[in-house]
Every structure is written in structure tokens, then in C-alpha cells.
N, C-alpha and C. Protein backbone atom coordinates (compact mmCIF):
# COMPACT_ATOMS: atom_id res chain seq x y z
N UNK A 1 -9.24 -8.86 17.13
CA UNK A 1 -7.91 -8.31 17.40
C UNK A 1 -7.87 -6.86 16.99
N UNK A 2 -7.39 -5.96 17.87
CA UNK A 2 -7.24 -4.65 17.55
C UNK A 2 -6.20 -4.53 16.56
N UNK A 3 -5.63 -3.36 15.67
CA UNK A 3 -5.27 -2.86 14.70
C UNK A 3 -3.41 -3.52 15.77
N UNK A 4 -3.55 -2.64 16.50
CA UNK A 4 -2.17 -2.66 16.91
C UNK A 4 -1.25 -4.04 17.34
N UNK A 5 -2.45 -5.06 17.73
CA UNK A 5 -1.96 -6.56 17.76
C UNK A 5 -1.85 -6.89 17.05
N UNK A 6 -2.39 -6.59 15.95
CA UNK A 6 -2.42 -7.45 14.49
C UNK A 6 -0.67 -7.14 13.70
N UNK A 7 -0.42 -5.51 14.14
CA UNK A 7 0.71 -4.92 13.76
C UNK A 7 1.93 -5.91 14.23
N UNK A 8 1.81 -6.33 15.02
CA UNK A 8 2.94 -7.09 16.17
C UNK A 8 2.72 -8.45 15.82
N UNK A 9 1.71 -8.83 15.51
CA UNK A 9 1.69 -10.10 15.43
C UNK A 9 1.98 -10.63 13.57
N UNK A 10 1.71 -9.75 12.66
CA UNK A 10 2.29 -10.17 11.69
C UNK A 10 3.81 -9.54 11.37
N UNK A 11 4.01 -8.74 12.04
CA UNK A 11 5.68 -8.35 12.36
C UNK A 11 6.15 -9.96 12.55
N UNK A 12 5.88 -10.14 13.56
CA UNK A 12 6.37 -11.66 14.15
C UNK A 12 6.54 -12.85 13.32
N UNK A 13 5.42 -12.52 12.39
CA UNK A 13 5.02 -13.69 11.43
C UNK A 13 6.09 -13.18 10.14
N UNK A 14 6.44 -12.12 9.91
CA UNK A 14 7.13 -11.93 8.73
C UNK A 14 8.75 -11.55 9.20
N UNK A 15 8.80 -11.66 10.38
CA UNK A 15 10.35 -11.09 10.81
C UNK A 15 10.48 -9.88 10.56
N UNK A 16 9.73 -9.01 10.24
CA UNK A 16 10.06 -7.84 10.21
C UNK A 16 8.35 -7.12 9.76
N UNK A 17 8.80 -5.31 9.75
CA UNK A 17 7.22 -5.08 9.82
C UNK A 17 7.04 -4.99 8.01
N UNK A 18 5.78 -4.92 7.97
CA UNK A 18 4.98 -5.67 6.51
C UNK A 18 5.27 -3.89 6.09
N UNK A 19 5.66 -3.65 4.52
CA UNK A 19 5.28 -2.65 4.16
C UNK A 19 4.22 -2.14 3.47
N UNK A 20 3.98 -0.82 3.77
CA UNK A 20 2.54 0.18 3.26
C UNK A 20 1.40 -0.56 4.00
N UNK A 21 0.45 -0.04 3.57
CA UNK A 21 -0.69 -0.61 4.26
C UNK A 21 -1.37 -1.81 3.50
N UNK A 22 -1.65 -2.91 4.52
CA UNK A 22 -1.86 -3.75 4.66
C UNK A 22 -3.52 -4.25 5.17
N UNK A 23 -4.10 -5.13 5.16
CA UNK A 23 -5.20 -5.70 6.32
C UNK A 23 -4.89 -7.57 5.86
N UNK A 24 -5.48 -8.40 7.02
CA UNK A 24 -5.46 -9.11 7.04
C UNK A 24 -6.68 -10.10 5.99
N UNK A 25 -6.22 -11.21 4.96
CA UNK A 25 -7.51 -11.56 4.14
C UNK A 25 -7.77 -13.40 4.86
N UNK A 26 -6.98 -14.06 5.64
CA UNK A 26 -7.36 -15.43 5.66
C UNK A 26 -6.66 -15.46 6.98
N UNK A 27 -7.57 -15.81 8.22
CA UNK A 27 -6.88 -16.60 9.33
C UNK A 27 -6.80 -17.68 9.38
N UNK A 28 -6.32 -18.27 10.39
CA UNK A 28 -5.58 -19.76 10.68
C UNK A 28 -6.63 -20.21 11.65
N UNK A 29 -7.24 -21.31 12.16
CA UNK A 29 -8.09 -21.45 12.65
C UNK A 29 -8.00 -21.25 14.55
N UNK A 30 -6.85 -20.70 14.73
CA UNK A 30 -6.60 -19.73 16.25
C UNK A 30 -7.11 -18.58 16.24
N UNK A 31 -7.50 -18.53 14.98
CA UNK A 31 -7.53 -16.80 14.99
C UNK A 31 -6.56 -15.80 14.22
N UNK A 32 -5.93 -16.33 14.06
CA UNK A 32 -4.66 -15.22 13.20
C UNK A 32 -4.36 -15.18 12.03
N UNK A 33 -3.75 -14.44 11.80
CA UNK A 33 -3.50 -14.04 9.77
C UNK A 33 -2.51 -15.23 9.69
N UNK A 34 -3.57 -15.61 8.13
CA UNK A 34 -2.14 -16.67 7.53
C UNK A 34 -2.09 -15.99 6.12
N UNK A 35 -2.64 -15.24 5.98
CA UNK A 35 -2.06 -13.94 4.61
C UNK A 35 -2.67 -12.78 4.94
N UNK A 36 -2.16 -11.78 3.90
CA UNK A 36 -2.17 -10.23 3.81
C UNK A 36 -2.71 -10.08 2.85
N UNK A 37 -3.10 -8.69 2.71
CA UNK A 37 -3.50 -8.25 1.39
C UNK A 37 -2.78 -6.97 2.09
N UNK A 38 -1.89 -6.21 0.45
CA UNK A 38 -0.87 -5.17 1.03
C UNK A 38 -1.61 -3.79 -0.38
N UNK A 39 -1.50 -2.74 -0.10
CA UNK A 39 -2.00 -1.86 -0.95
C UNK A 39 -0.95 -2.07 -2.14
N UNK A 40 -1.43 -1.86 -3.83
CA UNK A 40 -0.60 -2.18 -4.72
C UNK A 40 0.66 -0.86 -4.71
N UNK A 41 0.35 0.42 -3.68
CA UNK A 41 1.70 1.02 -4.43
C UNK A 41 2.09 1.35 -2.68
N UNK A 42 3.24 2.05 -2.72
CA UNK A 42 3.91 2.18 -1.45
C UNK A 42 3.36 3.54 -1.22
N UNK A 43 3.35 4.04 0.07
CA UNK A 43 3.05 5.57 0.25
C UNK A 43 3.86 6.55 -0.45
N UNK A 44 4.78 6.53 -0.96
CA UNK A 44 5.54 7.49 -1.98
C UNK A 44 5.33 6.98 -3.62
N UNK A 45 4.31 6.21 -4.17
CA UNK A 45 3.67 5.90 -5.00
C UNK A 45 4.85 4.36 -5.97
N UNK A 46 5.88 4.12 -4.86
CA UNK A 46 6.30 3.00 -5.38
C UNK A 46 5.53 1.60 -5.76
N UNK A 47 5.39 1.16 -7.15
CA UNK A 47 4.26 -0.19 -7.42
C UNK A 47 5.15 -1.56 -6.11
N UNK A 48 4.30 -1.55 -5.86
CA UNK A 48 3.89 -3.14 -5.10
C UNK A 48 3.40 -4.31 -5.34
N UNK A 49 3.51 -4.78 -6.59
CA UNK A 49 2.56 -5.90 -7.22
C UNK A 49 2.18 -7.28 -6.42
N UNK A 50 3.04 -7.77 -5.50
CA UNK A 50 2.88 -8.47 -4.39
C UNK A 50 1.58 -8.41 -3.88
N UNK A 51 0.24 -8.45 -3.85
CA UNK A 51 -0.57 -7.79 -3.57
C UNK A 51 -0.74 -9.38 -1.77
N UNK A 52 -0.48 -10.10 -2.03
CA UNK A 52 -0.90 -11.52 -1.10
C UNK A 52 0.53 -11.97 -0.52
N UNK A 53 0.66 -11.43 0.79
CA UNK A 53 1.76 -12.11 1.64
C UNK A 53 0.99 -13.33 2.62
N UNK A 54 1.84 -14.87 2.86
CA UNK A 54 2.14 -15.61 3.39
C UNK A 54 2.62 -14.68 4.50
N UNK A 55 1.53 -15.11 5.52
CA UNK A 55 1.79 -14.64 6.73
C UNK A 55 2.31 -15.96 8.26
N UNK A 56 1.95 -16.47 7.85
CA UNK A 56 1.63 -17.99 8.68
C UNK A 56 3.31 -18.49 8.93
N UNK A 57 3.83 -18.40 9.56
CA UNK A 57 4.83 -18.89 10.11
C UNK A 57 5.74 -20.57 9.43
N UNK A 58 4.36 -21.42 9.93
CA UNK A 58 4.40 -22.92 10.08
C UNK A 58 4.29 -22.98 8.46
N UNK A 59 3.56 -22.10 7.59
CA UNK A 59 3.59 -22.69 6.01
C UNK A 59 4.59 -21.90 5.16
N UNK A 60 4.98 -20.88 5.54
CA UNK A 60 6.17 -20.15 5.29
C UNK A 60 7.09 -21.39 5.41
N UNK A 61 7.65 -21.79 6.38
CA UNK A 61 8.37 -22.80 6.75
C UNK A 61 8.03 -24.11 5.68
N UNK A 62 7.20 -24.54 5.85
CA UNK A 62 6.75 -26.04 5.17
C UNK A 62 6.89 -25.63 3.45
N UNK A 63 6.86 -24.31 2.89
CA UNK A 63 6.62 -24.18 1.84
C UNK A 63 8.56 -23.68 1.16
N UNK A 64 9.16 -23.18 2.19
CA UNK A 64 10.21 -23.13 1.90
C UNK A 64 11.08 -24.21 1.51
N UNK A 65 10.91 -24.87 2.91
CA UNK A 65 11.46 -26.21 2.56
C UNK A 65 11.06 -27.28 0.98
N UNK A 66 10.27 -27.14 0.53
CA UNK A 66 9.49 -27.67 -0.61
C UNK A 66 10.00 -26.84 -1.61
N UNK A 67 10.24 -25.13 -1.65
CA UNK A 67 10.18 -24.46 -2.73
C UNK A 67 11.68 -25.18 -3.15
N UNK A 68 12.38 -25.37 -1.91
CA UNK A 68 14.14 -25.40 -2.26
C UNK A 68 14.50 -26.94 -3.04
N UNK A 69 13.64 -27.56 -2.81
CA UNK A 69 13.42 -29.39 -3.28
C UNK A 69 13.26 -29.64 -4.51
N UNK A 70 12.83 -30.70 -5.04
CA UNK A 70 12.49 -31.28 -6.61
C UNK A 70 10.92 -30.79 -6.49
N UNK A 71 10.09 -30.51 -5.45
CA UNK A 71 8.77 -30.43 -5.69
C UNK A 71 8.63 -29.19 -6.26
N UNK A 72 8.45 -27.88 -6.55
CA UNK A 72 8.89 -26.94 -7.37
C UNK A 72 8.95 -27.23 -8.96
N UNK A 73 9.83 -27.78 -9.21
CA UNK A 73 9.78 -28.56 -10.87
C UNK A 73 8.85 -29.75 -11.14
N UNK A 74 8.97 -30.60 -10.00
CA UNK A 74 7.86 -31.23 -10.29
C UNK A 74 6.32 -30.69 -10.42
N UNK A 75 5.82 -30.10 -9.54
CA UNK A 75 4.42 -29.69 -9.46
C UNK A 75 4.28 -28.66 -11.10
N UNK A 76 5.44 -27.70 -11.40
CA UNK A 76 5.63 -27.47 -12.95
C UNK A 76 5.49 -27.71 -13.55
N UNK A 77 6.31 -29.06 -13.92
CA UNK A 77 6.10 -30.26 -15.45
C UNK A 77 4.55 -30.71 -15.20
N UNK A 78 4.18 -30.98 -14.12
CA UNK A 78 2.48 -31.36 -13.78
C UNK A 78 1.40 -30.92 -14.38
N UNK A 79 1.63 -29.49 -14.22
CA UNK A 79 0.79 -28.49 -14.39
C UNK A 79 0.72 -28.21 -15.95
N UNK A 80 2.24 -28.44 -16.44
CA UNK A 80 2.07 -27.59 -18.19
C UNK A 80 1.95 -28.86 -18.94
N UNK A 81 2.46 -29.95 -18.60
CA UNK A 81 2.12 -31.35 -18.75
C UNK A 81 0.52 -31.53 -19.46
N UNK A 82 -0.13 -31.16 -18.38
CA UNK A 82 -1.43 -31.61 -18.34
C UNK A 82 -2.51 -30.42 -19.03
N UNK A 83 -3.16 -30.41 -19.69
CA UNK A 83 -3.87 -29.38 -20.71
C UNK A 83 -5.13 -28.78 -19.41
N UNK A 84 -5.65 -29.82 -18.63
CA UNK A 84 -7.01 -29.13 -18.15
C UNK A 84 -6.23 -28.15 -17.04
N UNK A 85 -5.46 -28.57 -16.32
CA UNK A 85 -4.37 -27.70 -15.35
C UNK A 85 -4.06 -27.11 -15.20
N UNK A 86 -3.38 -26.98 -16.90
CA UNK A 86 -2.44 -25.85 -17.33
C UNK A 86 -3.59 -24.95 -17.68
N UNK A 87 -4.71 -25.00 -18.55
CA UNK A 87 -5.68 -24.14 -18.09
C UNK A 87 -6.62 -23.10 -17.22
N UNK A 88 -6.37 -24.59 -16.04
CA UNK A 88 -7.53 -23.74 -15.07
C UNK A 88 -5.95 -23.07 -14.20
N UNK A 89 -4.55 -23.27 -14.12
CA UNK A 89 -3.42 -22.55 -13.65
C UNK A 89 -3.43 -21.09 -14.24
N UNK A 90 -3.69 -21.15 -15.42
CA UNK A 90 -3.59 -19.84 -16.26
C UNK A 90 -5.04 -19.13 -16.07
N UNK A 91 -6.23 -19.62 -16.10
CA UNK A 91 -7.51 -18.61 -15.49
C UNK A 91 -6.85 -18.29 -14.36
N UNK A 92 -6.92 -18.92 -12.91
CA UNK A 92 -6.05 -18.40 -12.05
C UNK A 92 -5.08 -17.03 -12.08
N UNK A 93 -4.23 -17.17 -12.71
CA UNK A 93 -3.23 -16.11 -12.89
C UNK A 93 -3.72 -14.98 -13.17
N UNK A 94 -4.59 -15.56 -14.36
CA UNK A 94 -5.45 -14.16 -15.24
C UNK A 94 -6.00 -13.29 -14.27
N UNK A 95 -6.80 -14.24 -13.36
CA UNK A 95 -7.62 -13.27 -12.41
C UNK A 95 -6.85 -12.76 -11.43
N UNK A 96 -5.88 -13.52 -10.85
CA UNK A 96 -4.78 -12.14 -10.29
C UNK A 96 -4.61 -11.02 -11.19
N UNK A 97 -3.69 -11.30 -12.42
CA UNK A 97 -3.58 -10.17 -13.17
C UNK A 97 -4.49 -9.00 -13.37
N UNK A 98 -5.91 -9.48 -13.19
CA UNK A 98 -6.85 -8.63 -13.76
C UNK A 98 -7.31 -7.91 -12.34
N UNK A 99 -7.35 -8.66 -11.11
CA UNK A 99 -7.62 -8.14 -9.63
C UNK A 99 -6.53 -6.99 -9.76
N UNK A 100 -4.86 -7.19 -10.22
CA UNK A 100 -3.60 -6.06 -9.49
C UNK A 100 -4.34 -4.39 -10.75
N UNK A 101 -4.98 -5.16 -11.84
CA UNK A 101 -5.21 -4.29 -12.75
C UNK A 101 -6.46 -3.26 -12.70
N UNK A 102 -7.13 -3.36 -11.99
CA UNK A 102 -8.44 -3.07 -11.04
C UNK A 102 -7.41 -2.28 -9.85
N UNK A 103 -6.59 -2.39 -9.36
CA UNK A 103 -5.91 -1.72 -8.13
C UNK A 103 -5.04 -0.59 -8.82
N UNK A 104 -5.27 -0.63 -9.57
CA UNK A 104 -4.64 0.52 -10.88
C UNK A 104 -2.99 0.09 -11.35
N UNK A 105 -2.28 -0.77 -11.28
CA UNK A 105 -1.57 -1.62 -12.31
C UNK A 105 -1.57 -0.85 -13.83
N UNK A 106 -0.77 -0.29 -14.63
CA UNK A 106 -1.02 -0.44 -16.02
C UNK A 106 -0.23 -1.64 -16.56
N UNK A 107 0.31 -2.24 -16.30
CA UNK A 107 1.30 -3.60 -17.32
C UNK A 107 0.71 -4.92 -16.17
N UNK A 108 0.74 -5.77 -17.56
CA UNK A 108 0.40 -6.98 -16.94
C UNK A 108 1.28 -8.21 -16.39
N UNK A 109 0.74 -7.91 -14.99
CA UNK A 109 1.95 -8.69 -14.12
C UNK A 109 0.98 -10.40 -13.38
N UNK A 110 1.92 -11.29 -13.13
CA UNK A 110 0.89 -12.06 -12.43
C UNK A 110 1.28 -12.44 -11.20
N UNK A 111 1.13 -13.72 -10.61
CA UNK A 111 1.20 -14.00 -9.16
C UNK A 111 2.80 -14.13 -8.78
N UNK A 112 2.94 -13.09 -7.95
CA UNK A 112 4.87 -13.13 -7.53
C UNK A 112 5.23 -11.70 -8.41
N UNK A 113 4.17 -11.21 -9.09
CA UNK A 113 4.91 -9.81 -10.08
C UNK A 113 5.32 -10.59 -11.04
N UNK A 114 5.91 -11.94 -11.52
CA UNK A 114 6.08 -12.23 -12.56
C UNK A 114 5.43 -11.82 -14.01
N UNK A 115 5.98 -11.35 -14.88
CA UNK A 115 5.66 -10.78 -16.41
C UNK A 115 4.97 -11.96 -17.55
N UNK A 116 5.09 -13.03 -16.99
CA UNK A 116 4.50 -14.46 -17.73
C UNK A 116 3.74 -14.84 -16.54
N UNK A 117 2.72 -15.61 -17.24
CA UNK A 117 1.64 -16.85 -16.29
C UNK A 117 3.04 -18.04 -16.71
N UNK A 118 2.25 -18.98 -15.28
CA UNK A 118 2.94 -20.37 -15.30
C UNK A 118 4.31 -20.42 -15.42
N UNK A 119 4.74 -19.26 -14.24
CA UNK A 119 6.31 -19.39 -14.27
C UNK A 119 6.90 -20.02 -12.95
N UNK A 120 5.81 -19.88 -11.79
CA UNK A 120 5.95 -20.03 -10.66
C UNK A 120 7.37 -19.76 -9.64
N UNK A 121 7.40 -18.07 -9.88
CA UNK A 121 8.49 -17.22 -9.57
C UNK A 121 8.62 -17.86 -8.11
N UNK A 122 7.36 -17.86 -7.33
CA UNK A 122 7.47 -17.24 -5.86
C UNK A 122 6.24 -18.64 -5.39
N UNK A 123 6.65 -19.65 -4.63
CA UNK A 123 5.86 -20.54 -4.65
C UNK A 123 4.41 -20.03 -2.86
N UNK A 124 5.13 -19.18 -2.44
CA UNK A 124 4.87 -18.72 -0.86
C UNK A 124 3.44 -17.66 -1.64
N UNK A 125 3.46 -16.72 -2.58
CA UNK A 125 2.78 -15.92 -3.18
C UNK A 125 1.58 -16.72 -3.62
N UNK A 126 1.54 -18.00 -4.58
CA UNK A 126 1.21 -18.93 -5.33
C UNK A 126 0.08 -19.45 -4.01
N UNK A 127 0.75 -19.84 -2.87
CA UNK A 127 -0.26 -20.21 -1.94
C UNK A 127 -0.86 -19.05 -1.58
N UNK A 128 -0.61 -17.93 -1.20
CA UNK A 128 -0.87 -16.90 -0.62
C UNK A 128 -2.44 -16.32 -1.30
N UNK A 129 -2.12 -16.63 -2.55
CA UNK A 129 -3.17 -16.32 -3.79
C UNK A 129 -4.18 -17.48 -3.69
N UNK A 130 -3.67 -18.72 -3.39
CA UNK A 130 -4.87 -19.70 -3.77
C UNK A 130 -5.35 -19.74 -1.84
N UNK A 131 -4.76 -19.50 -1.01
CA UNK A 131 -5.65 -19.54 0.09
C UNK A 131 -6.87 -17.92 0.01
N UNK A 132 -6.57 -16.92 -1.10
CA UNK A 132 -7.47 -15.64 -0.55
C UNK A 132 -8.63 -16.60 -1.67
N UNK A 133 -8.33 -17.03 -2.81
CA UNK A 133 -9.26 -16.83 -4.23
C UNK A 133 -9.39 -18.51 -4.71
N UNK A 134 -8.91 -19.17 -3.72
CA UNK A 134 -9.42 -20.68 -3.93
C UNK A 134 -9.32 -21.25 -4.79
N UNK A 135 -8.34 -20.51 -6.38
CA UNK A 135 -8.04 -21.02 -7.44
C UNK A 135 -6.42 -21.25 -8.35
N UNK A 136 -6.54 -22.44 -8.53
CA UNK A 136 -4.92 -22.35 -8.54
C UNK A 136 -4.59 -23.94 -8.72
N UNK A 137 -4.27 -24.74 -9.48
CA UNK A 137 -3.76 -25.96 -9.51
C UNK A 137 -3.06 -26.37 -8.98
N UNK A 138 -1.36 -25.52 -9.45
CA UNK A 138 -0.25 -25.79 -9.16
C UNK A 138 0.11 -25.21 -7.33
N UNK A 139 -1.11 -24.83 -6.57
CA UNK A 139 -1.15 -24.66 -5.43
C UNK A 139 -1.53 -25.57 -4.35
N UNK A 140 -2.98 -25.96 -5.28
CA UNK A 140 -3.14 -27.29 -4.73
C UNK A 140 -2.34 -28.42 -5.09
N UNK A 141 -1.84 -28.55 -5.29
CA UNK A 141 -0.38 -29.98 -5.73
C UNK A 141 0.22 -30.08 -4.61
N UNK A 142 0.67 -28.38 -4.07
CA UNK A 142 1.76 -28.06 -3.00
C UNK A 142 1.29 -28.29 -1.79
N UNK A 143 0.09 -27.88 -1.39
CA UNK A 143 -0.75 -28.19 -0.42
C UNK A 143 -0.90 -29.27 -0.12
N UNK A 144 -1.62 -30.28 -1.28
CA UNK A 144 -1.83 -31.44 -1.21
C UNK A 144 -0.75 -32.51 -0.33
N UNK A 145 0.67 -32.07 -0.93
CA UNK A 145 2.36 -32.56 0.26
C UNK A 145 2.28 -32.70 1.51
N UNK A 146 1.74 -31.50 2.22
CA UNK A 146 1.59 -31.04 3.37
C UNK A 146 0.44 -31.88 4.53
N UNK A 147 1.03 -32.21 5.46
CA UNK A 147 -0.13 -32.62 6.46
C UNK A 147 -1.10 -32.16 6.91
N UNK A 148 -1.06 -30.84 6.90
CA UNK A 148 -1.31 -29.89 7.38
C UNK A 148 -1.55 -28.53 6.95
N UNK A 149 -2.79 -27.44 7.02
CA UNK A 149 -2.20 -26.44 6.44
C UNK A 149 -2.18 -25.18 7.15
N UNK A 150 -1.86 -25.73 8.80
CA UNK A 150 -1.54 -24.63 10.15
C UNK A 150 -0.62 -25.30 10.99
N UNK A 151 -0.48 -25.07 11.77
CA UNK A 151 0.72 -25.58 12.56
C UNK A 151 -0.14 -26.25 13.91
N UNK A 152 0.61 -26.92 14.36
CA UNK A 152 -0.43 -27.76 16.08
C UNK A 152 -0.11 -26.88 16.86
N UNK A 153 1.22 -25.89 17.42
CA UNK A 153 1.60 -25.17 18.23
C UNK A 153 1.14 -24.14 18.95
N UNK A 154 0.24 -23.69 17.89
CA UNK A 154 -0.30 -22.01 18.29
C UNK A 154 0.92 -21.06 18.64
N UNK A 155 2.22 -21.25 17.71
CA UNK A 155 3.40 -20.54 17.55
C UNK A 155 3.07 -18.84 17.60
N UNK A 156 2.05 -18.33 17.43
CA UNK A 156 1.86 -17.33 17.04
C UNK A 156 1.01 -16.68 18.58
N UNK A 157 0.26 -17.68 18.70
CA UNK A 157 -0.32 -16.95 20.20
C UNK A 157 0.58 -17.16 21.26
N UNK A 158 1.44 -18.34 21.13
CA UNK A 158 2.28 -17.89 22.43
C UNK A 158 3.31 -16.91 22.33
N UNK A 159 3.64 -16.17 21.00
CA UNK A 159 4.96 -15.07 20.89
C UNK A 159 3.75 -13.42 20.86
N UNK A 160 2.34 -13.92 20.74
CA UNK A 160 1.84 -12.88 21.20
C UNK A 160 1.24 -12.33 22.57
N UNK A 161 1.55 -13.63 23.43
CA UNK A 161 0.96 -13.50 24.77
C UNK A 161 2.28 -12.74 25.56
């Protein structure tokens, strides 16, 4: 996909266009972005800590619906509940933290910009992070819900055709 389809087509996917510069880190198995990777500061040097947008339409959707539910607190109590979890949840984080801190970051922020690990500000981020870096507990819990982790439609190639 050229630069300029990609522009239009994650416009589409986010309802609006993505800010600063961006490239695509995980497609969907059509071919298309199901996250971003966005530069950590804005072109007028505003921080961006968001570094992993949910691009994907169909899990945007599936994950909303879930964030707004009991699964949210549940997959929570799960995670801090459980000692090996709550562990390998917090390596996770760390290594976001330490990836935004490498992008030149001075304060330590984690997945969603949140100022604490294991707060699970932003559950869309949370996937966004465990589909680029494959690590993440309380991501896989959320996933695990799901039938699916693309849509059957090809929603995205037919609003790009």
C-alpha cells in the first residue's frame, strides 16, 4: 500500500486523521493496519505518550463494548489477584515505559500515558501494545473473550475500494 492509501485508510479506521507522524506496526490478515505506531512528540514538540493506536475498526468496536462492561474490573482483580500475572503485567508495562523512554520521554509514563503500572487507563492502548510486543496478561484475558481478533467483513477494503 502506498503512503497515501494508508493515509485514508487509517483516517477511516480512526474517524478522523491520526496525529503527527505515524507508520503502520501490525496488519490484519487482508492486509491492513490494525495498529500504529505514532512519533512520541507532535511537530510543535507537544509529548505524545500514546505511542500504539488501535487501528482496526472491528476490535475498536469489540473492545469498547467490553471496556464499558464488568470485564474491565474483572480482567483487573485477575491480574493483581494473581502474583505470576501481576508480574509478568508489570514487566510488560516496564518495557513500554522504557521503549516511550528510549523515544526521549523524561518521566515515567506507561501503557495509555498512565503515571502507575496496572492501572489499565485505556483498555484499546493495552491491546494495541500487546498486539506490537506480544506481552501483556491483562491483554490476553481480553482477547481471550473475543471470537475473533479481525473482523469476517473486510470492512476496511470495501470503504477503501
Amino acid at each position: 500500500m502506498v503512503q497515501r492509501s494508508l493515509d485514508s485508510i487509517v483516517e477511516y479506521q480512526l474517524d478522523r486523521p491520526p496525529r503527527g507522524n505515524w507508520w503502520p506496526r501490525v496488519f490484519c490478515p487482508y492486509g491492513f493496519p490494525m495498529v500504529i505506531e505514532t512519533e512520541p512528540f507532535l511537530e510543535d514538540g507537544t509529548p505524545f505518550p500514546t505511542l500504539f493506536w488501535l487501528t482496526c475498526p472491528y476490535l475498536k468496536e469489540e473492545i469498547s463494548r467490553m471496556e464499558s462492561g464488568p470485564v474491565k474490573v474483572d480482567i483487573m482483580k485477575r491480574v493483581r489477584q494473581d502474583r505470576a500475572a501481576s508480574t509478568e503485567e508489570l514487566e510488560s508495562e516496564s518495557l513500554y515505559s522504557e521503549y516511550l523512554k528510549r523515544q526521549g520521554f523524561n518521566r515515567e509514563l506507561y501503557v495509555g500515558g498512565s503515571r502507575s503500572p496496572l492501572t489499565f487507563k485505556c483498555i484499546h492502548a493495552l491491546i494495541a501494545w500487546y498486539l506490537v510486543s506480544h506481552r501483556g496478561v491483562a491483554a490476553q484475558l481480553v482477547l481471550a473473550k473475543l471470537e475473533r481478533t479481525y473482523c469476517e467483513d473486510k470492512r476496511c477494503e470495501h470503504r477503501h475500494e
